[in-house]
Structure formats: structure tokens, C-alpha cells
PDB file of N, CA and C in Angstrom:
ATOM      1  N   UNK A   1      14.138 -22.566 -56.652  1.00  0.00           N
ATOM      2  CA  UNK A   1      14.491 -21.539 -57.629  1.00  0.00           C
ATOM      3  C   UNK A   1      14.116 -22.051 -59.008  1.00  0.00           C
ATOM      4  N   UNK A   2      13.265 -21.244 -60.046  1.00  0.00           N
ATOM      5  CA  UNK A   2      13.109 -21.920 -61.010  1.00  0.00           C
ATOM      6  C   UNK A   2      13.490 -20.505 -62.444  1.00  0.00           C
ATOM      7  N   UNK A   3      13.585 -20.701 -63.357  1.00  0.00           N
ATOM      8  CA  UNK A   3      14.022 -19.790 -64.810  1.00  0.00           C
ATOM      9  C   UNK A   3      12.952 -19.279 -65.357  1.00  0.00           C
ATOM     10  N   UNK A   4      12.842 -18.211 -65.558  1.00  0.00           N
ATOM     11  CA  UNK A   4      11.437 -18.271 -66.177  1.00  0.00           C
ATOM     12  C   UNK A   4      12.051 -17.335 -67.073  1.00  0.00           C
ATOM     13  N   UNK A   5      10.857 -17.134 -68.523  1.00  0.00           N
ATOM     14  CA  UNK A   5      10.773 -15.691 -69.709  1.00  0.00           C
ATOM     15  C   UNK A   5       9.525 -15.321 -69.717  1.00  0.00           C
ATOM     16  N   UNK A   6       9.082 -14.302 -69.227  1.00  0.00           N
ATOM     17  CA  UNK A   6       8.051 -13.405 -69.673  1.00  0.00           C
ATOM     18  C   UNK A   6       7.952 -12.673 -71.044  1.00  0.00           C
ATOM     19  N   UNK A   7       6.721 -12.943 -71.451  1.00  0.00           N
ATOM     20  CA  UNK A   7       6.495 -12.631 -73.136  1.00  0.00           C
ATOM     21  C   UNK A   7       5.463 -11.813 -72.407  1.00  0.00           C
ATOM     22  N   UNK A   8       5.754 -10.478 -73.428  1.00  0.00           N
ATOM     23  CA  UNK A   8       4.583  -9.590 -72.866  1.00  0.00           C
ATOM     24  C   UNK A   8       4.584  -8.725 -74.310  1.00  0.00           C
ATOM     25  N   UNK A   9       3.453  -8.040 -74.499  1.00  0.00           N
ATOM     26  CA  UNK A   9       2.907  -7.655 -76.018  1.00  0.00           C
ATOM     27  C   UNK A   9       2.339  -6.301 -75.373  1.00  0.00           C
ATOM     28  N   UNK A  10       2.545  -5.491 -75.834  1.00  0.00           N
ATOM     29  CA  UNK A  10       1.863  -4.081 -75.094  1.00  0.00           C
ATOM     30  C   UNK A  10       1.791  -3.502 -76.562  1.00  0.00           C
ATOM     31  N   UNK A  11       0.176  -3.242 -76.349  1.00  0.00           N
ATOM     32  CA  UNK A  11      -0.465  -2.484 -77.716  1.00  0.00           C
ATOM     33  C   UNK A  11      -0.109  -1.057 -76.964  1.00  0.00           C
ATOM     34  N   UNK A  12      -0.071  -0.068 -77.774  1.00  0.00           N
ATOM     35  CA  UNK A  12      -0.182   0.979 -77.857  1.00  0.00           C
ATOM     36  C   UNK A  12       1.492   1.780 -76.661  1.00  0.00           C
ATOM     37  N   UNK A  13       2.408   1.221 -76.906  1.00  0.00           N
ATOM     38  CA  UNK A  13       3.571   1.211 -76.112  1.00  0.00           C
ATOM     39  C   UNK A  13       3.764   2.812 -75.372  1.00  0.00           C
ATOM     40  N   UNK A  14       3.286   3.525 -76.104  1.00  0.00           N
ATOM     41  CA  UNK A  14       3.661   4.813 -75.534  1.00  0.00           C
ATOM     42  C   UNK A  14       2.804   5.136 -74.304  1.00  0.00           C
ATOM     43  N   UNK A  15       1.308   4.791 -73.904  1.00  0.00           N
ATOM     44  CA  UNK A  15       0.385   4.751 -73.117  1.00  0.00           C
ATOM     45  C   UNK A  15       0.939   3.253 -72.029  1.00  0.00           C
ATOM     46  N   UNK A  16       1.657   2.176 -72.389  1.00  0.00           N
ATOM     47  CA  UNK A  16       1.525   1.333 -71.574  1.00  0.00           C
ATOM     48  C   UNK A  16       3.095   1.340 -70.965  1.00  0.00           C
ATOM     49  N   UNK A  17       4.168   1.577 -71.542  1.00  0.00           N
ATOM     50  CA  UNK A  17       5.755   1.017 -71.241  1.00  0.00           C
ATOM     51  C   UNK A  17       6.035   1.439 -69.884  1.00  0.00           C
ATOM     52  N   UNK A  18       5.613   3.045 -69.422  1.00  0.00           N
ATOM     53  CA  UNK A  18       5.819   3.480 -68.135  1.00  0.00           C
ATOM     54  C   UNK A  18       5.722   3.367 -67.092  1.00  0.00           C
ATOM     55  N   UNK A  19       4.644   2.389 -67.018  1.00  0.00           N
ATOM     56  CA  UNK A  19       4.204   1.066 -65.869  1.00  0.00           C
ATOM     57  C   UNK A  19       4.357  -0.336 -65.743  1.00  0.00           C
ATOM     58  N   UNK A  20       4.941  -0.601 -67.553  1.00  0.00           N
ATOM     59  CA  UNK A  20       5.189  -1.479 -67.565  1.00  0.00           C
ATOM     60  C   UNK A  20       6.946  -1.732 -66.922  1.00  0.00           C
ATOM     61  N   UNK A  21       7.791  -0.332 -67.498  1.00  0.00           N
ATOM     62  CA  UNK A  21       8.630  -0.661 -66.910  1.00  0.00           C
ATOM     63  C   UNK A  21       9.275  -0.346 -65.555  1.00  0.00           C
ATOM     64  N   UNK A  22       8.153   0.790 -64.702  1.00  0.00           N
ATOM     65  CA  UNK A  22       7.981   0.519 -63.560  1.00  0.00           C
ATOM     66  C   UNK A  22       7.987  -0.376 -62.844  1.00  0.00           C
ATOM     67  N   UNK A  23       7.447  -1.576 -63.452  1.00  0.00           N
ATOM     68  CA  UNK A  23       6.925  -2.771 -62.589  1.00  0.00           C
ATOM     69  C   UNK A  23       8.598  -3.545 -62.836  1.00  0.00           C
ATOM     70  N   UNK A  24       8.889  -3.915 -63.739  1.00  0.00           N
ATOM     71  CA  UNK A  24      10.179  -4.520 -63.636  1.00  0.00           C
ATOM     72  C   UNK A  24      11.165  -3.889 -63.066  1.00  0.00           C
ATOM     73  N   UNK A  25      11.761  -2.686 -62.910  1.00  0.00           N
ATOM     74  CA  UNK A  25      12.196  -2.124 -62.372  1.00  0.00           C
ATOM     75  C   UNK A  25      12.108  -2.743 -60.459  1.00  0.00           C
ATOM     76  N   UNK A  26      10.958  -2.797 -60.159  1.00  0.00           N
ATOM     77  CA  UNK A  26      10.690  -2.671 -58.693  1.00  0.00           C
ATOM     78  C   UNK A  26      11.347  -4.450 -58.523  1.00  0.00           C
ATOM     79  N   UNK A  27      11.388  -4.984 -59.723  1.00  0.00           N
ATOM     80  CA  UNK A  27      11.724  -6.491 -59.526  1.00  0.00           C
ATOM     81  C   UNK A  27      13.165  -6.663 -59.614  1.00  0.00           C
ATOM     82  N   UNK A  28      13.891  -5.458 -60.259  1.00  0.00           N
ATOM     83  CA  UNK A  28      15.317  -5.898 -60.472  1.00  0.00           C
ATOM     84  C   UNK A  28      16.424  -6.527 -60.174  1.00  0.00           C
ATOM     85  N   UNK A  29      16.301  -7.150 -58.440  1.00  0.00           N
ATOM     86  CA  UNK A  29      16.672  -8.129 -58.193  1.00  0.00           C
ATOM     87  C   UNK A  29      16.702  -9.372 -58.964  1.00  0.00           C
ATOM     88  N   UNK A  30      15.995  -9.932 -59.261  1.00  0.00           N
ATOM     89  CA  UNK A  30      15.050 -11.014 -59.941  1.00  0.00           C
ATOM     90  C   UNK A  30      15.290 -11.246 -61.148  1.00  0.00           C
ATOM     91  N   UNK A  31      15.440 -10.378 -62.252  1.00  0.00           N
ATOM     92  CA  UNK A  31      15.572  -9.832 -63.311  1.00  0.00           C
ATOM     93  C   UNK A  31      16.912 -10.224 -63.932  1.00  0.00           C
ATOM     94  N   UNK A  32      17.451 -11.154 -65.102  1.00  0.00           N
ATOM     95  CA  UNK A  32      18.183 -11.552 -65.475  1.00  0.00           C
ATOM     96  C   UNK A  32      18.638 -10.804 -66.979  1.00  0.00           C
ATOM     97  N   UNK A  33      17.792 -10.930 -67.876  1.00  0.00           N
ATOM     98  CA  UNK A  33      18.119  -9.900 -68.682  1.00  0.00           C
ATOM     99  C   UNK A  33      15.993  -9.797 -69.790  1.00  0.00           C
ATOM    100  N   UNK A  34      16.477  -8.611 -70.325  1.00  0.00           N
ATOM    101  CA  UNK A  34      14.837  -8.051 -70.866  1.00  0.00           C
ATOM    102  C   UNK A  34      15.914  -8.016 -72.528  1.00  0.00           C
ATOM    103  N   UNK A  35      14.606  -7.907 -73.250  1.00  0.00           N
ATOM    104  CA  UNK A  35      14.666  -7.332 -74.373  1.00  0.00           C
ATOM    105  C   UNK A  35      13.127  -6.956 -75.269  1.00  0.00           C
ATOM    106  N   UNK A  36      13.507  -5.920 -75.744  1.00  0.00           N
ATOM    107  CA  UNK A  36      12.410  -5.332 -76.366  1.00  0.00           C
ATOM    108  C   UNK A  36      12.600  -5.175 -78.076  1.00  0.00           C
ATOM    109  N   UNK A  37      11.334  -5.391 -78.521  1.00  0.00           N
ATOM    110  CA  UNK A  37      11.421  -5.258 -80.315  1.00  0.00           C
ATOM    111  C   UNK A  37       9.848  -4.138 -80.099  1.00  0.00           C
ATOM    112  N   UNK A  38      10.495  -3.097 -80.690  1.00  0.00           N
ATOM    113  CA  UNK A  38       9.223  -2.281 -81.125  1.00  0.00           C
ATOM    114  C   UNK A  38       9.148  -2.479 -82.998  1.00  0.00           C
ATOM    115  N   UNK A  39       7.743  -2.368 -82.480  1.00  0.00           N
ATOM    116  CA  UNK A  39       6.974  -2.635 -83.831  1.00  0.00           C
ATOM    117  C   UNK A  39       5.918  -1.054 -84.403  1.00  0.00           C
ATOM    118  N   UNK A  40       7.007  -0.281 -84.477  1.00  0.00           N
ATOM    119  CA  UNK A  40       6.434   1.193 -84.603  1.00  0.00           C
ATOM    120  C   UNK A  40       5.073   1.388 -85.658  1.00  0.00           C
ATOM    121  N   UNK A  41       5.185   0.472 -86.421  1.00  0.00           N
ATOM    122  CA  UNK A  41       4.117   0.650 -87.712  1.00  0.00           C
ATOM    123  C   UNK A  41       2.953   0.406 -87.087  1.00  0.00           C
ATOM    124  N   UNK A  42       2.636  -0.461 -86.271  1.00  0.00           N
ATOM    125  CA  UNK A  42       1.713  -1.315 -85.686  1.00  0.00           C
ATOM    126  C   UNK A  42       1.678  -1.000 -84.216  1.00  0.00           C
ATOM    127  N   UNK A  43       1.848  -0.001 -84.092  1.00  0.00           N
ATOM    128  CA  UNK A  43       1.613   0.423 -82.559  1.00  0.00           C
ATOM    129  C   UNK A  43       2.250  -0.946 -81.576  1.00  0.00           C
ATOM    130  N   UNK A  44       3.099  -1.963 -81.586  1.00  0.00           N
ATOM    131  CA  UNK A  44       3.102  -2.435 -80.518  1.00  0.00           C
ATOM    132  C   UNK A  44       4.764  -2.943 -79.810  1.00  0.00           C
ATOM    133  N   UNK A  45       4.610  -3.128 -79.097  1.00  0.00           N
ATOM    134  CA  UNK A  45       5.734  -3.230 -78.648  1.00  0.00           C
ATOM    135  C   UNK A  45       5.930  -5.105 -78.064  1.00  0.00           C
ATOM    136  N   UNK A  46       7.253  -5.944 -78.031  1.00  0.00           N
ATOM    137  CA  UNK A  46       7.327  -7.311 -77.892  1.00  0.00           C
ATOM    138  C   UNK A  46       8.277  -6.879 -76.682  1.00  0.00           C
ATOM    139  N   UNK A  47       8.605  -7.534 -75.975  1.00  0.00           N
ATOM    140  CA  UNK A  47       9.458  -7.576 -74.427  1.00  0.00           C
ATOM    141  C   UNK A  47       8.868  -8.797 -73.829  1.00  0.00           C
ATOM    142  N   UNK A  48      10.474  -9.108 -73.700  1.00  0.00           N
ATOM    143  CA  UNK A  48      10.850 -10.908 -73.128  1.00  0.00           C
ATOM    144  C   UNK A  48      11.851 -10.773 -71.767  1.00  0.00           C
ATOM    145  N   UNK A  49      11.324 -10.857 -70.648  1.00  0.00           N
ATOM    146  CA  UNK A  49      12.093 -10.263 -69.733  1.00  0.00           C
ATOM    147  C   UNK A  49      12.419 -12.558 -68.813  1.00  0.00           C
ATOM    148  N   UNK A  50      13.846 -12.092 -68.900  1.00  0.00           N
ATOM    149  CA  UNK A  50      13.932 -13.651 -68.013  1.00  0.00           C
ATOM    150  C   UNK A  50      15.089 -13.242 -66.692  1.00  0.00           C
ATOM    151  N   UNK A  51      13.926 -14.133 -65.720  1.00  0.00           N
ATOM    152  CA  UNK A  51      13.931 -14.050 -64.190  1.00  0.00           C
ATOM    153  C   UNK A  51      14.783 -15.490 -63.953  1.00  0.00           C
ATOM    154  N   UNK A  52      15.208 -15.273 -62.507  1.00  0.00           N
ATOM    155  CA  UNK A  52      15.762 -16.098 -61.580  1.00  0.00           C
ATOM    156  C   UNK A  52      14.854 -15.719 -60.256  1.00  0.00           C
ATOM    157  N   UNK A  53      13.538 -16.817 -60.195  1.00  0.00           N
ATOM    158  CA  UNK A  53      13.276 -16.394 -58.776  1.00  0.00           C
ATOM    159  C   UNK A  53      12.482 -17.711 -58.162  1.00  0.00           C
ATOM    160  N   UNK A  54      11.528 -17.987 -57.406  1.00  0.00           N
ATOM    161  CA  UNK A  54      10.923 -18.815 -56.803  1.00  0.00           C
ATOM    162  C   UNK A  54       9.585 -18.397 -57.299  1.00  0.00           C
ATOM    163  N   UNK A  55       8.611 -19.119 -57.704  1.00  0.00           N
ATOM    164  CA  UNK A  55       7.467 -19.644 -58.236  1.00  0.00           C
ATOM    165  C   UNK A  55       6.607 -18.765 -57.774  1.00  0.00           C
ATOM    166  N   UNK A  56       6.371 -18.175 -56.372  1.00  0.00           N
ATOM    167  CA  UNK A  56       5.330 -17.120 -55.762  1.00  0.00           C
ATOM    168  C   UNK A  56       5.926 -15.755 -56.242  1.00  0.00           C
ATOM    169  N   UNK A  57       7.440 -15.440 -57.074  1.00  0.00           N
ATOM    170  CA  UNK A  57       7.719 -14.203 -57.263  1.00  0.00           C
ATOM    171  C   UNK A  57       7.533 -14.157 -58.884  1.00  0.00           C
ATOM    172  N   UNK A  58       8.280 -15.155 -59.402  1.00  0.00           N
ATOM    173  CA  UNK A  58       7.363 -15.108 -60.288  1.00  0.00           C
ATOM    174  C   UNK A  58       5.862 -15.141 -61.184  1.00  0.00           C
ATOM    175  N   UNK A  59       4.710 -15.617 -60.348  1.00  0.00           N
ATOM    176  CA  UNK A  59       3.267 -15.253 -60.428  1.00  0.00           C
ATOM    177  C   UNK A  59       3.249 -13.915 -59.854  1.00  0.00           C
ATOM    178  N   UNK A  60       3.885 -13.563 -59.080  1.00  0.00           N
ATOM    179  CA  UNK A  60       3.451 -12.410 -58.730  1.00  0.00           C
ATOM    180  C   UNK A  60       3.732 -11.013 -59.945  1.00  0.00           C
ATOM    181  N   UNK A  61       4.668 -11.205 -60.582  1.00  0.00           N
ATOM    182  CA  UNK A  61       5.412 -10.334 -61.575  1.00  0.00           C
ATOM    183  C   UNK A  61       4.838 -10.202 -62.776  1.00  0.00           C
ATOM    184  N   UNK A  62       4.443 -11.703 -62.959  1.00  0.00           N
ATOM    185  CA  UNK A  62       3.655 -11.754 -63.946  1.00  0.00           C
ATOM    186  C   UNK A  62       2.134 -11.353 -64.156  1.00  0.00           C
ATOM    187  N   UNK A  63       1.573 -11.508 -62.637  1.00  0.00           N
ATOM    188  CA  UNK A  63       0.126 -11.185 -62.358  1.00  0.00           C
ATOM    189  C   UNK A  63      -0.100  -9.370 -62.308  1.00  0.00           C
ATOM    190  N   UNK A  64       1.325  -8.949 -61.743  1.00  0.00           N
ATOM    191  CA  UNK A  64       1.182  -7.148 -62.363  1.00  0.00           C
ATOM    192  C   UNK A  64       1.190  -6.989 -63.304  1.00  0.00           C
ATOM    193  N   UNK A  65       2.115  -7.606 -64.397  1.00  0.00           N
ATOM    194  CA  UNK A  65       1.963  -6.767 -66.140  1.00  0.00           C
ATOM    195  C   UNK A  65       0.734  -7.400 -66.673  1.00  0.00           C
ATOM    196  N   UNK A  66       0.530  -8.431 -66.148  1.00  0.00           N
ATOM    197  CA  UNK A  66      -0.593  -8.879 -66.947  1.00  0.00           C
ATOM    198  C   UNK A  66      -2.358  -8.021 -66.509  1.00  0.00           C
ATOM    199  N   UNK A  67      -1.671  -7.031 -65.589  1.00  0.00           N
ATOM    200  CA  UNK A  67      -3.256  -6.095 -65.042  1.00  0.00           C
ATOM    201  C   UNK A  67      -3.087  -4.916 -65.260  1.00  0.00           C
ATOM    202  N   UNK A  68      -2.055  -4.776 -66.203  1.00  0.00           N
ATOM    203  CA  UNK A  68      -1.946  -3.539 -67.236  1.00  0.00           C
ATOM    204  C   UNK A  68      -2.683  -3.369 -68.472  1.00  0.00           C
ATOM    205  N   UNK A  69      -3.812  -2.354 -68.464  1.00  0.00           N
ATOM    206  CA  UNK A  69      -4.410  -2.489 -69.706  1.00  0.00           C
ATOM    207  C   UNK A  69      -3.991  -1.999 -70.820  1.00  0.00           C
ATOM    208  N   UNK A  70      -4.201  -2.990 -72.197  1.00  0.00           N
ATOM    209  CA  UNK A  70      -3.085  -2.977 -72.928  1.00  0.00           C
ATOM    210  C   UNK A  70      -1.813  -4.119 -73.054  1.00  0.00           C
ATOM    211  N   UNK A  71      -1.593  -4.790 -72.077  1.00  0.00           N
ATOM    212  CA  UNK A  71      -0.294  -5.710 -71.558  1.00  0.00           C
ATOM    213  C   UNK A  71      -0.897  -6.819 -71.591  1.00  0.00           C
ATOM    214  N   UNK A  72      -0.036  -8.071 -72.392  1.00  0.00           N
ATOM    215  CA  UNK A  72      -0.739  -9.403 -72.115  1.00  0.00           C
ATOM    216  C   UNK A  72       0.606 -10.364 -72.287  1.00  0.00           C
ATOM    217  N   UNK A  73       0.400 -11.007 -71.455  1.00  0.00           N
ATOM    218  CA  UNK A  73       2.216 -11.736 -70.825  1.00  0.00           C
ATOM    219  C   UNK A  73       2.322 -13.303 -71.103  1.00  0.00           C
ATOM    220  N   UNK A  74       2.308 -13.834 -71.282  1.00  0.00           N
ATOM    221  CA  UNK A  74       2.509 -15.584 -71.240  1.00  0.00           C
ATOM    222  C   UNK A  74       3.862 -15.462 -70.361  1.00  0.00           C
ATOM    223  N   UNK A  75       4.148 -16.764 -69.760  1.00  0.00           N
ATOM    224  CA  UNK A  75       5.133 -17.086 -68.857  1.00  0.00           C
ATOM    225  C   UNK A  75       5.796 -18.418 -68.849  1.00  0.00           C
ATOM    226  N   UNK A  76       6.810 -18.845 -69.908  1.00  0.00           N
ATOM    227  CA  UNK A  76       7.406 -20.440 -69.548  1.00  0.00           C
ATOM    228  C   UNK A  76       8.562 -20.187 -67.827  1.00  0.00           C
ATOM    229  N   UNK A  77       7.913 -21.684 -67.287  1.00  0.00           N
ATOM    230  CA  UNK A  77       8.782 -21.687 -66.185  1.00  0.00           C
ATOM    231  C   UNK A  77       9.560 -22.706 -66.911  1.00  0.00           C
ATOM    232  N   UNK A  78      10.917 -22.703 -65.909  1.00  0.00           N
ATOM    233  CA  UNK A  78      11.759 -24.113 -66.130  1.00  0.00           C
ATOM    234  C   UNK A  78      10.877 -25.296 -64.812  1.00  0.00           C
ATOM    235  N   UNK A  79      11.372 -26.325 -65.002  1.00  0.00           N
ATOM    236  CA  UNK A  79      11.197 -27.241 -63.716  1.00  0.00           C
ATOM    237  C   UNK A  79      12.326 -26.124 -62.393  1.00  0.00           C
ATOM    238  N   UNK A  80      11.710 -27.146 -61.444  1.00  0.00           N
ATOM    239  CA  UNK A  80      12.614 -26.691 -60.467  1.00  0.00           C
ATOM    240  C   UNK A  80      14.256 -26.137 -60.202  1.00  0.00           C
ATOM    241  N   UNK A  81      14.704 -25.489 -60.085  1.00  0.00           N
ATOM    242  CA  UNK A  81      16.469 -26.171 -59.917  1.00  0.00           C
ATOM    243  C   UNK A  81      16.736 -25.476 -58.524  1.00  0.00           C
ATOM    244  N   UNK A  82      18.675 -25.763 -58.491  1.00  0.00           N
ATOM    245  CA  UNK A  82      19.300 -25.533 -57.269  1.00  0.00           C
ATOM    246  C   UNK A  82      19.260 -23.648 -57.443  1.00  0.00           C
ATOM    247  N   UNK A  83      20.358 -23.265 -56.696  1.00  0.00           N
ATOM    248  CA  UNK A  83      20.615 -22.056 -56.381  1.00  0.00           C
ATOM    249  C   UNK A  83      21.385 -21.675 -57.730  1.00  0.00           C
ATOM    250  N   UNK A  84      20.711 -20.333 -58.301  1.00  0.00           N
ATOM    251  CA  UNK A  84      21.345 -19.682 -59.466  1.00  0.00           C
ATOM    252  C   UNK A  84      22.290 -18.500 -58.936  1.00  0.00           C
ATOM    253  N   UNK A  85      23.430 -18.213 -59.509  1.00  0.00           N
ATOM    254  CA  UNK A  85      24.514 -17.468 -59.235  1.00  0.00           C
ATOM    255  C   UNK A  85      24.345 -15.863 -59.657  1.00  0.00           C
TER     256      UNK A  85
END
């Protein structure tokens, strides 16, 4: 089990959020807490979503928003740990 935060930047938020938050949605298990800063002047939107999952679910989560055009994600993992509550 490892911690992770997804940083994800979505230009043009109104064309991208609906798939974007489709996709987390389908993860909500996983899903520890999100937050979003819109940046209305500048068309874009910031969302930091942090997971509790195992290393193949998290690439995987990350490898959907990041094949959203428009969407571009960075991902810190933690090291490994035990079982999260």
C-alpha cells in the first residue's frame, strides 16, 4: 500500500472536468480526499486528488487523466507502507 497526490492542471476546465471527474469518481474507493482551485481568469483549473492504493492502481489512475486532452498530472508516491485504515 503506498500514499500518493495527484497534481493535475486541466486547461480549459469546462471542456475537460467531466471526464476528468468521471475518472475519479470510478476510483472512489481509492480516493482519500481531492481539492480543486479554479483559476477562472486563465481558463484553468489545479486539482490535487490523494489516494490510498497499491502502485499498479495508482499508475493506472494516473495513466487515465493523464490521456485526457487538455489534462497533465504529476504523481508523488510515498515509499511503501502497511495497511491504511
Amino acid at each position: 500500500m503506498r500514499i500518493a497526490v495527484i497534481g493535475a492542471i486541466l486547461e480549459n476546465p469546462t471542456q475537460t472536468q467531466k471526464q476528468f471527474n468521471g475518472i475519479i469518481s470510478a476510483y472512489k474507493g481509492i480516493v482519500r480526499g481531492r481539492m480543486g482551485i479554479p483559476f477562472d481568469k486563465e481558463d484553468i483549473g489545479v486539482v490535487s486528488v490523494t489516494i490510498a492504493a497499491e502502485i499498479d492502481e495508482i499508475n493506472a489512475l494516473t495513466g487515465k487523466l493523464g490521456s485526457i486532452p487538455g489534462v497533465t498530472v504529476k504523481t508523488a508516491v510515498s515509499r511503501e507502507i502497511g495497511h491504511v485504515e
